[in-house]
N, C-alpha and C. Protein backbone atom coordinates (compact mmCIF):
# COMPACT_ATOMS: atom_id res chain seq x y z
N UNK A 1 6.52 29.43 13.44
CA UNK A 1 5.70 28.58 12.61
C UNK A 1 6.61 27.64 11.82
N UNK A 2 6.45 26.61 11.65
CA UNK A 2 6.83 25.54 10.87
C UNK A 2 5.86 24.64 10.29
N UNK A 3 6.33 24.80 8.79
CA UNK A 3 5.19 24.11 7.95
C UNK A 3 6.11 23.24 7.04
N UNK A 4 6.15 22.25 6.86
CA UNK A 4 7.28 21.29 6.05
C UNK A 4 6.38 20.63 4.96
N UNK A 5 7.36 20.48 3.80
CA UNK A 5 6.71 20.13 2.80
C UNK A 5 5.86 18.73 2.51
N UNK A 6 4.84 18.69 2.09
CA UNK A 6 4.20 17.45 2.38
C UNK A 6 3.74 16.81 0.80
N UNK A 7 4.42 15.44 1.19
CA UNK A 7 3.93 14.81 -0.37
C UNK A 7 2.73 14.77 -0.71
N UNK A 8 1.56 15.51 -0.48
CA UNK A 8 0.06 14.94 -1.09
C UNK A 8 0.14 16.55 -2.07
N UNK A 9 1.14 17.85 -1.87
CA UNK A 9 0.84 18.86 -2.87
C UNK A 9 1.26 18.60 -4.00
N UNK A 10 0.52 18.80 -5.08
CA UNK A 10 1.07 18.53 -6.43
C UNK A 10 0.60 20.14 -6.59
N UNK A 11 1.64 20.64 -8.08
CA UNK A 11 0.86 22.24 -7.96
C UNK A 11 -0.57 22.20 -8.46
N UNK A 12 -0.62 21.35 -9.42
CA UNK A 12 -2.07 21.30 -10.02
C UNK A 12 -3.37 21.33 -9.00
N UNK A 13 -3.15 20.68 -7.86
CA UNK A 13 -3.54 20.74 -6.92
C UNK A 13 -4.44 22.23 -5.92
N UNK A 14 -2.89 22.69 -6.46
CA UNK A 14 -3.44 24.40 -5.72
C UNK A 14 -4.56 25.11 -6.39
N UNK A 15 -4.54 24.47 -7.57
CA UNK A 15 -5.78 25.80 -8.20
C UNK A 15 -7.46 24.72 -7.81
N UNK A 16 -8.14 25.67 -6.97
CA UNK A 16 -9.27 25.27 -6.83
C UNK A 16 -10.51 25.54 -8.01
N UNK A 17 -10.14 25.27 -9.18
CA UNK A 17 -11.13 25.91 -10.42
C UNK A 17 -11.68 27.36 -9.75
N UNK A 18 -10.36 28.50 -9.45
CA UNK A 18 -10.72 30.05 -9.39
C UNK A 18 -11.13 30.09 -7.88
N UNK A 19 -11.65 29.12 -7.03
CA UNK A 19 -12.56 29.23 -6.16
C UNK A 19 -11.51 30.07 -4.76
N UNK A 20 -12.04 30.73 -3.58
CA UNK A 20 -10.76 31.07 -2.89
C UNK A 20 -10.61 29.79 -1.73
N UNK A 21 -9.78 30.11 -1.48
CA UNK A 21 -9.97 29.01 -0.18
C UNK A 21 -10.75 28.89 0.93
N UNK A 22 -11.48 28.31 1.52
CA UNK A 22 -12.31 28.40 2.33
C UNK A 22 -11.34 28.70 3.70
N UNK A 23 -11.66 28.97 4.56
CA UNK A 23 -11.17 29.31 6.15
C UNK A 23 -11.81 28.21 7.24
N UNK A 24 -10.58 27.92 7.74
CA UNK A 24 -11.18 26.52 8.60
C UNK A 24 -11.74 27.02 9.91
N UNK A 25 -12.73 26.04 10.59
CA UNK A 25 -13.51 26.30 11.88
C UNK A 25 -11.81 25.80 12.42
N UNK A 26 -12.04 25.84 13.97
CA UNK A 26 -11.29 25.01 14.54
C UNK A 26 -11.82 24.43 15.71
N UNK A 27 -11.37 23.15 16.15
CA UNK A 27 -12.12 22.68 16.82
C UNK A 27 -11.19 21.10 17.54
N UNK A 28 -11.51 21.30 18.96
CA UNK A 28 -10.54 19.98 19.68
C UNK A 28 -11.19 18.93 19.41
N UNK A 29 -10.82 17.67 19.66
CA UNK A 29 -11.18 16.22 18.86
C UNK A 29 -10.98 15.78 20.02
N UNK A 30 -11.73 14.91 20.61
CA UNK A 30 -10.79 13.51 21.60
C UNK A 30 -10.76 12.23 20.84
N UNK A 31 -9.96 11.93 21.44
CA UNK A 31 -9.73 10.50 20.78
C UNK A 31 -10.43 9.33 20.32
N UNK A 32 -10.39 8.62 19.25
CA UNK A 32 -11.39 7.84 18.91
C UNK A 32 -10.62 6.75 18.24
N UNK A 33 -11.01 5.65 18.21
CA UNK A 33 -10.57 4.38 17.65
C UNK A 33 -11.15 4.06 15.92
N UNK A 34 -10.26 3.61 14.95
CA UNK A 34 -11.42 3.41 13.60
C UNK A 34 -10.55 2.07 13.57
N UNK A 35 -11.46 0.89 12.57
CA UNK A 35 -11.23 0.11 12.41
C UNK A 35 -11.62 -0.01 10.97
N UNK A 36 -10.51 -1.04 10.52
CA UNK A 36 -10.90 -0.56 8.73
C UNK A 36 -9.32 -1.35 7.85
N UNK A 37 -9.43 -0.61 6.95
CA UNK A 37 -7.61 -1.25 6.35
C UNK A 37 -6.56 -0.51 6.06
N UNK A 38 -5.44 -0.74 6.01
CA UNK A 38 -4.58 0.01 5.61
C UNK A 38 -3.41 -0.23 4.84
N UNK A 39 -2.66 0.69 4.52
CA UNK A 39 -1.35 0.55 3.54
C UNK A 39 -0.38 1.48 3.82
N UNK A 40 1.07 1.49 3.73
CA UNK A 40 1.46 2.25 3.61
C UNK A 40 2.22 2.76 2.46
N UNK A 41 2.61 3.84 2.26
CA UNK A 41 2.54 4.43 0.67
C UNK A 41 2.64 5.84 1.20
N UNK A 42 3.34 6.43 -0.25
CA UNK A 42 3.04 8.20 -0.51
C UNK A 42 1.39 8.91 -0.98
N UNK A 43 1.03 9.32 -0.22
CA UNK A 43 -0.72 9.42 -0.40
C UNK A 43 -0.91 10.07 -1.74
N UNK A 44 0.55 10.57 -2.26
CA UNK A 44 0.01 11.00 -3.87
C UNK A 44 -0.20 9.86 -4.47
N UNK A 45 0.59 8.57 -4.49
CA UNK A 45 0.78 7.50 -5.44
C UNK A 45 0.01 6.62 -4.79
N UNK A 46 -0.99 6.53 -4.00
CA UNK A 46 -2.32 5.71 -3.75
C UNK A 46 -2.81 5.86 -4.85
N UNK A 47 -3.76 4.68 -5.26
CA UNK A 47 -4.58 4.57 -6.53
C UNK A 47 -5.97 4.15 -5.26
N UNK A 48 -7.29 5.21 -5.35
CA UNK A 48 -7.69 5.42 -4.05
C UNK A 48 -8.85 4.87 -4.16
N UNK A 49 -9.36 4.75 -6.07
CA UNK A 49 -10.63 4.15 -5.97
C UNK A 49 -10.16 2.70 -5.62
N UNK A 50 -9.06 2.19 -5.85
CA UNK A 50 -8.63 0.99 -5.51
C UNK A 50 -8.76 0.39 -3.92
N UNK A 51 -7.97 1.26 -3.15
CA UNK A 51 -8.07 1.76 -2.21
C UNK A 51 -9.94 0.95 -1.08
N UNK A 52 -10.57 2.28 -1.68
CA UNK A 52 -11.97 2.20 -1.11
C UNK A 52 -12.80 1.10 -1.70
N UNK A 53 -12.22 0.72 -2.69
CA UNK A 53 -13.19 -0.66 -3.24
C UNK A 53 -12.34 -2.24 -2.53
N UNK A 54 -11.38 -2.35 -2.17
CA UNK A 54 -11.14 -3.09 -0.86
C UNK A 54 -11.62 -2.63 0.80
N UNK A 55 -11.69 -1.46 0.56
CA UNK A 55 -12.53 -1.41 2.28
C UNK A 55 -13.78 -1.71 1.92
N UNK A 56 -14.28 -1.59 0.91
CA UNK A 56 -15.80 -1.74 0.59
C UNK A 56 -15.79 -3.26 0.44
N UNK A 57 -15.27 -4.06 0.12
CA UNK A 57 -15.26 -5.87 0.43
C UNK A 57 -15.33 -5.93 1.75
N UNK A 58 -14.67 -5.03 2.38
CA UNK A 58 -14.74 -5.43 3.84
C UNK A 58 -16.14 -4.88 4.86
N UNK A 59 -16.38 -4.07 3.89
CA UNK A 59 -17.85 -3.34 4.75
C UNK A 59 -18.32 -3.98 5.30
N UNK A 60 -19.23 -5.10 5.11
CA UNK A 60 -20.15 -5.82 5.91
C UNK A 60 -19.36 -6.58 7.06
N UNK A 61 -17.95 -6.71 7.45
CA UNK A 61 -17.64 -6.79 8.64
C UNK A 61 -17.56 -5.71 9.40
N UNK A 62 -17.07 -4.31 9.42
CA UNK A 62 -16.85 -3.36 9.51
C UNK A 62 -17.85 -2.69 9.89
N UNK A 63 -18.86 -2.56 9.39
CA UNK A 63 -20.17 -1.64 9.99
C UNK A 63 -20.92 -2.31 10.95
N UNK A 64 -21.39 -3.59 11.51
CA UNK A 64 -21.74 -3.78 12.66
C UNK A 64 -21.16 -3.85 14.05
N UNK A 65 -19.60 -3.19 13.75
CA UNK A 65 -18.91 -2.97 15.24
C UNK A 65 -18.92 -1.34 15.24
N UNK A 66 -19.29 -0.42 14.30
CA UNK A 66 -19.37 1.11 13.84
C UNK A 66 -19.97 1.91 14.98
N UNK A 67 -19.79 2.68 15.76
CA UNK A 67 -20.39 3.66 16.05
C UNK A 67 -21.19 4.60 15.77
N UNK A 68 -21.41 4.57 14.50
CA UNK A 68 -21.18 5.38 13.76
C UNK A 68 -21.52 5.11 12.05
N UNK A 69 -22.21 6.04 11.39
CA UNK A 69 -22.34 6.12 9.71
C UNK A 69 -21.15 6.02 9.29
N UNK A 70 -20.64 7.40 9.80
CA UNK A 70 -19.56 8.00 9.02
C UNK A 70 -17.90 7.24 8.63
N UNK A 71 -17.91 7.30 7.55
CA UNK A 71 -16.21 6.97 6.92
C UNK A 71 -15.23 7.84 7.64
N UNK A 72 -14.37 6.74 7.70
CA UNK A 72 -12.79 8.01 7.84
C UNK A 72 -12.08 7.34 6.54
N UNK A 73 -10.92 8.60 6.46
CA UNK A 73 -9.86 8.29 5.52
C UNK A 73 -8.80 8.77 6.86
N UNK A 74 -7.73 8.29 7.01
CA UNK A 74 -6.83 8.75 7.94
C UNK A 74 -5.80 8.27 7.58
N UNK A 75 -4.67 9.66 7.52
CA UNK A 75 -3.24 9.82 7.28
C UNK A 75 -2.16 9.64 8.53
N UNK A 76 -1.69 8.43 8.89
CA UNK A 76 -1.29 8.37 10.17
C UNK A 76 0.57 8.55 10.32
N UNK A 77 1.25 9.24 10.80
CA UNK A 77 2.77 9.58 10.15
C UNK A 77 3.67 8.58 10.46
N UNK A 78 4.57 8.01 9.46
CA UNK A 78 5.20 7.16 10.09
C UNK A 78 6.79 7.95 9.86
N UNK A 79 7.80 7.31 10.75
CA UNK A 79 9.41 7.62 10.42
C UNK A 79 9.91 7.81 8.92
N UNK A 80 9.31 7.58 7.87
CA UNK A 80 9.96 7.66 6.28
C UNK A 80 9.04 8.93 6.05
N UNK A 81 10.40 9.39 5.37
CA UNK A 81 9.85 10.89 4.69
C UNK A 81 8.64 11.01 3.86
N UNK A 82 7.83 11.34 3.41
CA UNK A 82 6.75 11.23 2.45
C UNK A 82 5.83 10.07 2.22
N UNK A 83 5.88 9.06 3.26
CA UNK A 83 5.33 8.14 3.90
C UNK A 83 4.63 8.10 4.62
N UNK A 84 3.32 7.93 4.78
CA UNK A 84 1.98 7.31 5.65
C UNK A 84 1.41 5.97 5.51
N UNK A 85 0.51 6.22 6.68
CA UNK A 85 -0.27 4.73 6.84
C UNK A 85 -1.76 4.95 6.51
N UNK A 86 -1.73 4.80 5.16
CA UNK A 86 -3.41 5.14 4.92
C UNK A 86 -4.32 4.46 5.08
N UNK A 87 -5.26 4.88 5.49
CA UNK A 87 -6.57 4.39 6.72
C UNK A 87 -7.58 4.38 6.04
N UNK A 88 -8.37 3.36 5.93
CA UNK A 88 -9.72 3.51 5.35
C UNK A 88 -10.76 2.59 6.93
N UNK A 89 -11.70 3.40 6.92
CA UNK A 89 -12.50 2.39 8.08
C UNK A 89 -13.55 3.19 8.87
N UNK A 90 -14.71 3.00 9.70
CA UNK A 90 -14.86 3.46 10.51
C UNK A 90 -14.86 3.57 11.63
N UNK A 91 -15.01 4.49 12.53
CA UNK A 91 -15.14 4.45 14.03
C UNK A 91 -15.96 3.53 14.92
N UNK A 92 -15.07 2.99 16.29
CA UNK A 92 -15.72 1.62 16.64
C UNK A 92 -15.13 1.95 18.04
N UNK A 93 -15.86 1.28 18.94
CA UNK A 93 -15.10 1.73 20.81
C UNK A 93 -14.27 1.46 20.94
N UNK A 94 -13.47 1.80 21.71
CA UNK A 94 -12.33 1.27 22.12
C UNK A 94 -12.23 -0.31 22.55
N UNK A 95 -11.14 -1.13 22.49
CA UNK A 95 -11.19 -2.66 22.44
C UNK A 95 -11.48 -3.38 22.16
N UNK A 96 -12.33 -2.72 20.60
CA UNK A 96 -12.95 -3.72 19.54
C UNK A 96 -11.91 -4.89 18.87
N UNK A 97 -11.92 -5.61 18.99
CA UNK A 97 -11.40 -7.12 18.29
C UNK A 97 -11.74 -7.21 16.92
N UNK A 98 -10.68 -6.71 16.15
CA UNK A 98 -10.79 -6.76 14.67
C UNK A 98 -10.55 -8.16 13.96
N UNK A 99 -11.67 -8.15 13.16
CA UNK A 99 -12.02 -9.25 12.33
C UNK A 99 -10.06 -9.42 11.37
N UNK A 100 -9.54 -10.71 11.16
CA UNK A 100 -8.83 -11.20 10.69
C UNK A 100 -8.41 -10.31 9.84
N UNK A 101 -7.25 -10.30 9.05
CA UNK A 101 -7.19 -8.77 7.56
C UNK A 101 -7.47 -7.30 8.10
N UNK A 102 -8.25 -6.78 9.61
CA UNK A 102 -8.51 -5.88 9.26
C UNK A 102 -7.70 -5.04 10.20
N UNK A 103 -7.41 -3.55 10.73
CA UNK A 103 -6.51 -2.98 11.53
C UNK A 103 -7.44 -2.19 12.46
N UNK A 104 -6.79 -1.78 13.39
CA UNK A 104 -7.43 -1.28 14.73
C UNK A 104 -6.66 -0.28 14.81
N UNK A 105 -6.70 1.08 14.74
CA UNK A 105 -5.94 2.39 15.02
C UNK A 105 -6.91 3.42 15.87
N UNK A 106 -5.63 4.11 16.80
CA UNK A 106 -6.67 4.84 17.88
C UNK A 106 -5.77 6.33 17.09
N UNK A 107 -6.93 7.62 16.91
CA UNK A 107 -6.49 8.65 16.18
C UNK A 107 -6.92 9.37 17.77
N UNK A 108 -5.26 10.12 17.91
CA UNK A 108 -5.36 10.78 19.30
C UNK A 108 -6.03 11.90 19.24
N UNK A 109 -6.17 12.34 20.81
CA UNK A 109 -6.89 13.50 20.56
C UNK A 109 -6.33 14.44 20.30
N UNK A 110 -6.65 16.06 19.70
CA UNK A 110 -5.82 17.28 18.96
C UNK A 110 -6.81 17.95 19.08
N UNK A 111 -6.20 19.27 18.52
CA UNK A 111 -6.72 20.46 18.18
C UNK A 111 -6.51 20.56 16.87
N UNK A 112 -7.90 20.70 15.76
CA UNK A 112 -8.07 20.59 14.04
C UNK A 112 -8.10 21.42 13.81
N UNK A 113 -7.82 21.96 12.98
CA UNK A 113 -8.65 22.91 11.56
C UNK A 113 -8.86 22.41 10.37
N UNK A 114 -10.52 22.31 10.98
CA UNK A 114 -11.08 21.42 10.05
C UNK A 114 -12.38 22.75 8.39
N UNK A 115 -11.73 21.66 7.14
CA UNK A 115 -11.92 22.28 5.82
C UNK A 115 -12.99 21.50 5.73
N UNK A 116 -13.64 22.11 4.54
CA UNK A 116 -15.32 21.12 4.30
C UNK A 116 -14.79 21.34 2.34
N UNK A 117 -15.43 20.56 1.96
CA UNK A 117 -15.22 20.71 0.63
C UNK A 117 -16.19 19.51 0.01
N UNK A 118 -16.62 19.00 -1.08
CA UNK A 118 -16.94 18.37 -1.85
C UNK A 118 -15.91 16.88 -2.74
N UNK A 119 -16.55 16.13 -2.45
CA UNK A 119 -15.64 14.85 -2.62
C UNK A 119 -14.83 14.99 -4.02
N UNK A 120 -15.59 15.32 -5.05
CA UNK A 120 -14.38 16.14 -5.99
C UNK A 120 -13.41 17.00 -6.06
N UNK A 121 -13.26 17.97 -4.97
CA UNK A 121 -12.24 18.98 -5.12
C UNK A 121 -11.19 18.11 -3.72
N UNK A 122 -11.59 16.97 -3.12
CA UNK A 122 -10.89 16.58 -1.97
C UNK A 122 -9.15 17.02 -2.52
N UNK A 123 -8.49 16.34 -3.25
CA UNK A 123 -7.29 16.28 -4.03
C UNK A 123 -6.61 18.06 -3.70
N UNK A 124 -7.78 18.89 -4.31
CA UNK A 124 -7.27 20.17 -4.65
C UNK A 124 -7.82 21.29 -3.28
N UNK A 125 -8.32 20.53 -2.25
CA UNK A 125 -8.58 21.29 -0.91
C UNK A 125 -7.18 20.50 -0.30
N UNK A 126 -6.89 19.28 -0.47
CA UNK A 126 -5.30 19.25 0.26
C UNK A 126 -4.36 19.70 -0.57
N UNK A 127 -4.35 20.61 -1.32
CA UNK A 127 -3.41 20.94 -1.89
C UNK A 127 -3.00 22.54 -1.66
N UNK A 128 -4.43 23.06 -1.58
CA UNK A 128 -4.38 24.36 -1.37
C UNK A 128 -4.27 24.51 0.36
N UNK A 129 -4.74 23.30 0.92
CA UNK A 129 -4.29 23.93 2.62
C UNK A 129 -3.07 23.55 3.06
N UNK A 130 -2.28 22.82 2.35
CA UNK A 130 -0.51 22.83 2.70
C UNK A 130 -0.22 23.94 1.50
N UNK A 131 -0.50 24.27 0.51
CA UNK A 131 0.10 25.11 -0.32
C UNK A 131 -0.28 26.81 -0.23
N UNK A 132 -1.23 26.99 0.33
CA UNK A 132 -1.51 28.37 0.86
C UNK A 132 -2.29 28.75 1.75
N UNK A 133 -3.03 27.79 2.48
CA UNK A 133 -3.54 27.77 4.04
C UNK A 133 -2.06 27.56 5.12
N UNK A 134 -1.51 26.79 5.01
CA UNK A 134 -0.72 26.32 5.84
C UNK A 134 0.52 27.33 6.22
N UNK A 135 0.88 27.66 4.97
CA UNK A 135 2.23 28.73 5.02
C UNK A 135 2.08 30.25 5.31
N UNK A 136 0.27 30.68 5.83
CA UNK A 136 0.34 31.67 5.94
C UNK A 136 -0.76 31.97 7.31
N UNK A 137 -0.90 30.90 7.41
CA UNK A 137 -2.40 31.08 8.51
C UNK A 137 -1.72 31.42 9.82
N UNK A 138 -0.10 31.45 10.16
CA UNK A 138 0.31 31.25 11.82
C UNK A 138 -0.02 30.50 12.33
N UNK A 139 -0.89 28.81 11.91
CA UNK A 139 -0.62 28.00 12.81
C UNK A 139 0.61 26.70 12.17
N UNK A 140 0.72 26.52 12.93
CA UNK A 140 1.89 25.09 13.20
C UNK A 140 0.91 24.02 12.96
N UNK A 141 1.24 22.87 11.91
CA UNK A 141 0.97 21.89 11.56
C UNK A 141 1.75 20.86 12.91
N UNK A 142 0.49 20.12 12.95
CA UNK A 142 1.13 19.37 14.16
C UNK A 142 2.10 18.03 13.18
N UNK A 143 2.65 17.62 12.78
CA UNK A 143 3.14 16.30 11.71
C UNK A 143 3.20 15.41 12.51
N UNK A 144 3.35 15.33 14.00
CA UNK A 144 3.39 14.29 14.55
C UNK A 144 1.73 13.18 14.91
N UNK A 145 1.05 14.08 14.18
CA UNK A 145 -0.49 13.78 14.90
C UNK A 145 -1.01 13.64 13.33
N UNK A 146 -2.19 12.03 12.86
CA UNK A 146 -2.64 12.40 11.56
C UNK A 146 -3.66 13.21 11.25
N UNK A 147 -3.95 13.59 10.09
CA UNK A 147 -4.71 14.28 9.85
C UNK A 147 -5.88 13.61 9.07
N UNK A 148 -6.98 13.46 8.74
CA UNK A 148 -8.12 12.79 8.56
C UNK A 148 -9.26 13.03 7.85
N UNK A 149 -10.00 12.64 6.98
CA UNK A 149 -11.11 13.15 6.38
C UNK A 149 -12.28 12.05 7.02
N UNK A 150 -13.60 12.96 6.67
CA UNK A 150 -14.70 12.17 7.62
C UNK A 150 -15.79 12.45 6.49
N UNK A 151 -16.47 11.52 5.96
CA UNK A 151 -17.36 11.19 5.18
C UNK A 151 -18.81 10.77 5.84
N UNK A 152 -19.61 12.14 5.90
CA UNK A 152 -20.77 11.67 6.02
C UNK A 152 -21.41 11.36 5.07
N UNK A 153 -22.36 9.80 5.85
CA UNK A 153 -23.55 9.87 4.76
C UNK A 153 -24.20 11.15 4.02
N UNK A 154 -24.41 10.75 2.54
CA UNK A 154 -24.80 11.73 1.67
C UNK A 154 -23.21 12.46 1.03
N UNK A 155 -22.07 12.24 1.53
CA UNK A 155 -21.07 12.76 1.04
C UNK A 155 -20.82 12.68 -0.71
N UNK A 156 -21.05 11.37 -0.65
CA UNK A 156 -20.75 11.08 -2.44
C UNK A 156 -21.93 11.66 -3.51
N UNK A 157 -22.99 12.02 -2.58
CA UNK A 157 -24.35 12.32 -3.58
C UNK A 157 -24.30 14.53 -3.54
N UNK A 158 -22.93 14.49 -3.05
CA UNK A 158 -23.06 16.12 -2.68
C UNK A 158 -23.90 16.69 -1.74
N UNK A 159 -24.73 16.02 -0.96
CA UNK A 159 -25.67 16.41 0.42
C UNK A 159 -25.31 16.56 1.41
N UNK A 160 -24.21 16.64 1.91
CA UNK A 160 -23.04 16.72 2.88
C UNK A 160 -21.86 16.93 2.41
N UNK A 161 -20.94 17.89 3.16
CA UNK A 161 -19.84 17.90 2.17
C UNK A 161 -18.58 16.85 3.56
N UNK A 162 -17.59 16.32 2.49
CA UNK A 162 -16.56 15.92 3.74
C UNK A 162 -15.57 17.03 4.06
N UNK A 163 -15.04 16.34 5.26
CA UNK A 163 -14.74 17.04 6.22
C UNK A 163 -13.21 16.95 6.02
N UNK A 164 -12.45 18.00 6.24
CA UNK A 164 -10.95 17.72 6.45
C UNK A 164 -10.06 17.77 7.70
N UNK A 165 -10.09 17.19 8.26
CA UNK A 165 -9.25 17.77 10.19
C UNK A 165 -7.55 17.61 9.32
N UNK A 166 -7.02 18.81 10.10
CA UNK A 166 -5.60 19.12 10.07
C UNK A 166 -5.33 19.36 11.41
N UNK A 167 -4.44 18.34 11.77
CA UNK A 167 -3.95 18.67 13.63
C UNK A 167 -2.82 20.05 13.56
N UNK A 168 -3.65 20.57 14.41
CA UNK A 168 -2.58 21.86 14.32
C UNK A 168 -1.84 22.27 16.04
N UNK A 169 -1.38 22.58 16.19
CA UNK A 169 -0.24 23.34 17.58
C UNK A 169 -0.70 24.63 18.01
């Protein structure tokens, strides 16, 4: 097993207000394309409502090429240590022609273990599954593959909870 340290744990992070950690389903993914914006940055030092209120200028281009309701957030790995390409957007077919400003990323297919949690504890469910899911579960974090959150409608009103995929080995 190899689990390497990842910049999104802060310790504050680990404590889920008492709660235990939930246990992930697991489940294979195929591949899918999102279209949307991005940055790259340490995903602790994203400022995120910032973040989603520029993909949200972009919404109304963005949702009539959608497949799809649902939001992604996607962590895509690049060569710098504690460095990603953070993804805001949704899912769209393959060979969609992105509107000017916006990015086209295909998230490969994997094997997840995927967390559910509530859009408030998002911060402190990635904290506790690299900080004590990860280092003890026996699986291998895939790092070469990103890992992703999926926002269904009703997510922000608590009627759905989002979703966490962790590519695992």
């Amino acid at each position: 097993m190899s689990v390497r340290a990842d910049p999104w744990v802060r310790p504050a992070d680990q404590q889920r207000g008492g709660q235990t950690m939930l246990q992930p389903s697991f489940t294979p993914r195929d591949a899918f394309w999102v279209l949307g914006i991005q940055e790259r940055a340490n995903p602790m030092q994203v400022d995120y409502s910032a973040f989603w209120a520029r993909f949200e200028q972009r919404l109304a281009e963005v949702q009539p090429l959608a497949t799809g309701p649902d939001g992604y957030g996607v962590y895509f790995p690049t060569a710098e240590e504690d460095i990603v390409d953070v993804f805001g957007g949704m899912a769209v077919t393959p060979g969609t022609t992105p509107p000017e400003g916006l990015v086209l990323r295909e998230v490969p297919a994997g094997h997840y273990a995927r967390f559910e949690c509530t859009m408030q504890d998002i911060g402190a469910t990635w904290g506790a599954i690299f900080g004590e899911w990860a280092p003890t579960s026996g699986h291998e974090i895939d790092h070469a593959s990103p890992c992703f959150e999926r926002f269904a409608p009703g997510c922000h009103e608590g009627t759905e909870p989002v979703r966490i995929h962790v590519a695992v080995r």
